[in-house]
N, C-alpha and C. Protein backbone atom coordinates (compact mmCIF):
# COMPACT_ATOMS: atom_id res chain seq x y z
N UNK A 1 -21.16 -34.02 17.05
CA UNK A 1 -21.16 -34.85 15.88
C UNK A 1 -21.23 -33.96 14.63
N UNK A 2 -20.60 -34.21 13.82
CA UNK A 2 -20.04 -33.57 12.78
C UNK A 2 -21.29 -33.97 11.22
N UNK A 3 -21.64 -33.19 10.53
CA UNK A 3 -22.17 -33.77 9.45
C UNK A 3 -20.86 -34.49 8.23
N UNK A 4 -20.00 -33.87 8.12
CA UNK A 4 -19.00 -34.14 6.72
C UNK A 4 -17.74 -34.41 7.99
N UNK A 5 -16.52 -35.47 7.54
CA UNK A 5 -15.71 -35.96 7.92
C UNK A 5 -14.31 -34.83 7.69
N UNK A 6 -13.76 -34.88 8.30
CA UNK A 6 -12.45 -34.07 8.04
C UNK A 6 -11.75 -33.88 6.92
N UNK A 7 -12.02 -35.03 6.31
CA UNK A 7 -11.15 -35.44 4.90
C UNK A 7 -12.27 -34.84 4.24
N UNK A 8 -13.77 -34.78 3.74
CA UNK A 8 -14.30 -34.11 3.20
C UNK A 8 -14.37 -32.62 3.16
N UNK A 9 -14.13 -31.93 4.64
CA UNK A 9 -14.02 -30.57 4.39
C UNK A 9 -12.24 -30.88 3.88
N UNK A 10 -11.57 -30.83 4.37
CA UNK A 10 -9.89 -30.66 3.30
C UNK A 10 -10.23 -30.63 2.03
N UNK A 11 -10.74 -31.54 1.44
CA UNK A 11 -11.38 -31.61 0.15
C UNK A 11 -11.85 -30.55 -0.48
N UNK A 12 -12.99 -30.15 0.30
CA UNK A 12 -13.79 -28.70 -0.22
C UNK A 12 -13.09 -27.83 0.02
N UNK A 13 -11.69 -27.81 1.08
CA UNK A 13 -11.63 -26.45 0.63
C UNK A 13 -9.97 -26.46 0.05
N UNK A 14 -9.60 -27.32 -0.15
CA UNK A 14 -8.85 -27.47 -1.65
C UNK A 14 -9.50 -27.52 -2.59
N UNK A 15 -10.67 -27.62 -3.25
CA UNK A 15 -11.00 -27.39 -4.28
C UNK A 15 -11.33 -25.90 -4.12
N UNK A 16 -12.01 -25.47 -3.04
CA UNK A 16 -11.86 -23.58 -2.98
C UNK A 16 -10.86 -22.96 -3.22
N UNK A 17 -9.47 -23.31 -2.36
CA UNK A 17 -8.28 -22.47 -3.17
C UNK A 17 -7.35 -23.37 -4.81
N UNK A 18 -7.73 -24.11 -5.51
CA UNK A 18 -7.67 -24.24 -6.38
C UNK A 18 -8.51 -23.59 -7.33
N UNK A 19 -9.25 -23.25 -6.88
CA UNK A 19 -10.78 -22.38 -7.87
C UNK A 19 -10.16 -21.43 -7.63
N UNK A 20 -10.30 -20.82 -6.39
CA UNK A 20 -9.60 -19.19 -6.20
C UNK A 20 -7.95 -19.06 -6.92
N UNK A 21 -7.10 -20.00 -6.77
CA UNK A 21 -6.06 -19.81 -7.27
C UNK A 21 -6.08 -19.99 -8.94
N UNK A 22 -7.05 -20.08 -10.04
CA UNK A 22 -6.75 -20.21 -10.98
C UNK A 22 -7.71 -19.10 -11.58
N UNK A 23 -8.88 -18.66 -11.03
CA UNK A 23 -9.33 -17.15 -11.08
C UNK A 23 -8.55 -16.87 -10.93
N UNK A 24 -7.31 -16.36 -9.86
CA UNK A 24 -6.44 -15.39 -9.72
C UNK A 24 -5.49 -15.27 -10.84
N UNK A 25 -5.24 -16.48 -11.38
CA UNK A 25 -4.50 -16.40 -12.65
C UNK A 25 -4.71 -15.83 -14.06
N UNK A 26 -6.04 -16.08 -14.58
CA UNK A 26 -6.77 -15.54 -15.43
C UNK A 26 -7.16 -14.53 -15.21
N UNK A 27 -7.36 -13.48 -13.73
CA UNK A 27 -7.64 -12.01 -13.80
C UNK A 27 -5.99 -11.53 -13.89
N UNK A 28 -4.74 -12.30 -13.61
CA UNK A 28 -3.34 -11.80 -13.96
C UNK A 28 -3.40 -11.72 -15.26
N UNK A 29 -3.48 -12.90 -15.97
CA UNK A 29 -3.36 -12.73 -17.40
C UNK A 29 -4.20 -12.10 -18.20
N UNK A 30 -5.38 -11.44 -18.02
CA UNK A 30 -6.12 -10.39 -18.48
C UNK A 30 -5.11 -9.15 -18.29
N UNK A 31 -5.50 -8.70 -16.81
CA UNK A 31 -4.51 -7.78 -16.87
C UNK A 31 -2.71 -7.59 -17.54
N UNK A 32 -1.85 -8.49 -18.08
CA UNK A 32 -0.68 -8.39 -18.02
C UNK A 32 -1.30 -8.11 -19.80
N UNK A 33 -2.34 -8.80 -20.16
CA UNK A 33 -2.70 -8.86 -21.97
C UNK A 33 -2.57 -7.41 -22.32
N UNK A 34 -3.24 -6.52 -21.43
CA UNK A 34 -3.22 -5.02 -21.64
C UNK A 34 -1.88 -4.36 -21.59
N UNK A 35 -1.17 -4.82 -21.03
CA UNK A 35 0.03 -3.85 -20.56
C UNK A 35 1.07 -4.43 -21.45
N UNK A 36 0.93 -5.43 -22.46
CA UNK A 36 2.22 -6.11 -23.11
C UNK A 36 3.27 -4.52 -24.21
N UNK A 37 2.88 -3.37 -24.20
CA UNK A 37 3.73 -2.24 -24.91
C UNK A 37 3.96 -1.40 -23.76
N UNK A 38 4.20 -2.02 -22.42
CA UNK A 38 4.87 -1.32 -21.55
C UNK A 38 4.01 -1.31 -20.06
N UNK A 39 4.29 -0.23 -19.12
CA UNK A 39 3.49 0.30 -18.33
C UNK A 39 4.53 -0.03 -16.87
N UNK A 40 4.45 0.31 -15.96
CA UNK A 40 5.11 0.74 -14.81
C UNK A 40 4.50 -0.57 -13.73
N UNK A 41 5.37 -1.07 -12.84
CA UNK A 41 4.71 -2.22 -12.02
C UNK A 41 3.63 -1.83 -11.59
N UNK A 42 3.69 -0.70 -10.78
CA UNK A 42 2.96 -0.26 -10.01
C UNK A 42 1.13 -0.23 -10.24
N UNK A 43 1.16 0.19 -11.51
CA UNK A 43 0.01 0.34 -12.14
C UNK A 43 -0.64 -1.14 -12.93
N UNK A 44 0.61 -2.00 -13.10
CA UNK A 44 -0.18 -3.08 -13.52
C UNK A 44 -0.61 -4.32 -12.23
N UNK A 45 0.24 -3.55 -10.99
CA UNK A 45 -0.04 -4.53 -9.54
C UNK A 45 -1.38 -3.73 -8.98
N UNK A 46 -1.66 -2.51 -9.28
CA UNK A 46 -2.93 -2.04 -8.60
C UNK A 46 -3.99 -1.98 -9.71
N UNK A 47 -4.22 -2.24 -11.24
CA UNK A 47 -5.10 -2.83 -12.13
C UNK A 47 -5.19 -4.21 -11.50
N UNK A 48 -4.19 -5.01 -11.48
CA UNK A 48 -4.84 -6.52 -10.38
C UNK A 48 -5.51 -6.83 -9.22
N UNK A 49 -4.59 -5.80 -8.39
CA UNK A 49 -5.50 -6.13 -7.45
C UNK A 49 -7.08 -5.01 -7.45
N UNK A 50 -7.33 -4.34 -8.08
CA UNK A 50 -8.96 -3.84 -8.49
C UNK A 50 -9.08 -4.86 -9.07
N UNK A 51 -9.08 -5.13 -9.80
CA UNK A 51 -9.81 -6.56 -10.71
C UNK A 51 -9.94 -7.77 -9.46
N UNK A 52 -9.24 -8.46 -8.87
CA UNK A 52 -9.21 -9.46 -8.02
C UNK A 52 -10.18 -8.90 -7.18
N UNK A 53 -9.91 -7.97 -5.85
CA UNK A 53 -11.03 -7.80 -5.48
C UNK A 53 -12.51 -7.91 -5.93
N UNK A 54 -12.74 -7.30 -7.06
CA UNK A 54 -13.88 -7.21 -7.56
C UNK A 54 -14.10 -8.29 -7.99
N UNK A 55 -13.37 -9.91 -8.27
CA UNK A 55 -14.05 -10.52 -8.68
C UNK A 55 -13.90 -12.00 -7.86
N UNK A 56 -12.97 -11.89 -6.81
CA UNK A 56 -13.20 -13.07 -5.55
C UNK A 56 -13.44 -12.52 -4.65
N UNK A 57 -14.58 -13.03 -4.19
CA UNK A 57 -15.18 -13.09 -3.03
C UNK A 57 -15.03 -14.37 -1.99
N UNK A 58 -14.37 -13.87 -0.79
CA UNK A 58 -14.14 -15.31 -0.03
C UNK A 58 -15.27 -14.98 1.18
């Protein structure tokens, strides 16, 4: 026997990757704010993902 119904966990954890997916957006757009007079993919895909790591935790 279950405490929370199926439809309640779906719930929670769509609201987890909606949380996680819009952090992920706002540590992109931090990072892309810095790099707007240039910079190489490479360096602005590994400034993201340091930042992301460091700031979701699943």
């Amino acid at each position: 026997m279950s405490l929370f119904t199926t439809e309640e966990l779906n719930m929670s954890i769509n609201k987890a990757v909606d949380a996680t997916k819009t952090e992920a957006i706002n540590i992109l757009s931090s990072v892309l704010e810095n790099w707007v007079h240039g910079g190489d993919a490479d360096c602005i895909i590994a400034e993201f993902e340091e930042k992301l790591n460091n700031e979701i935790r699943i």
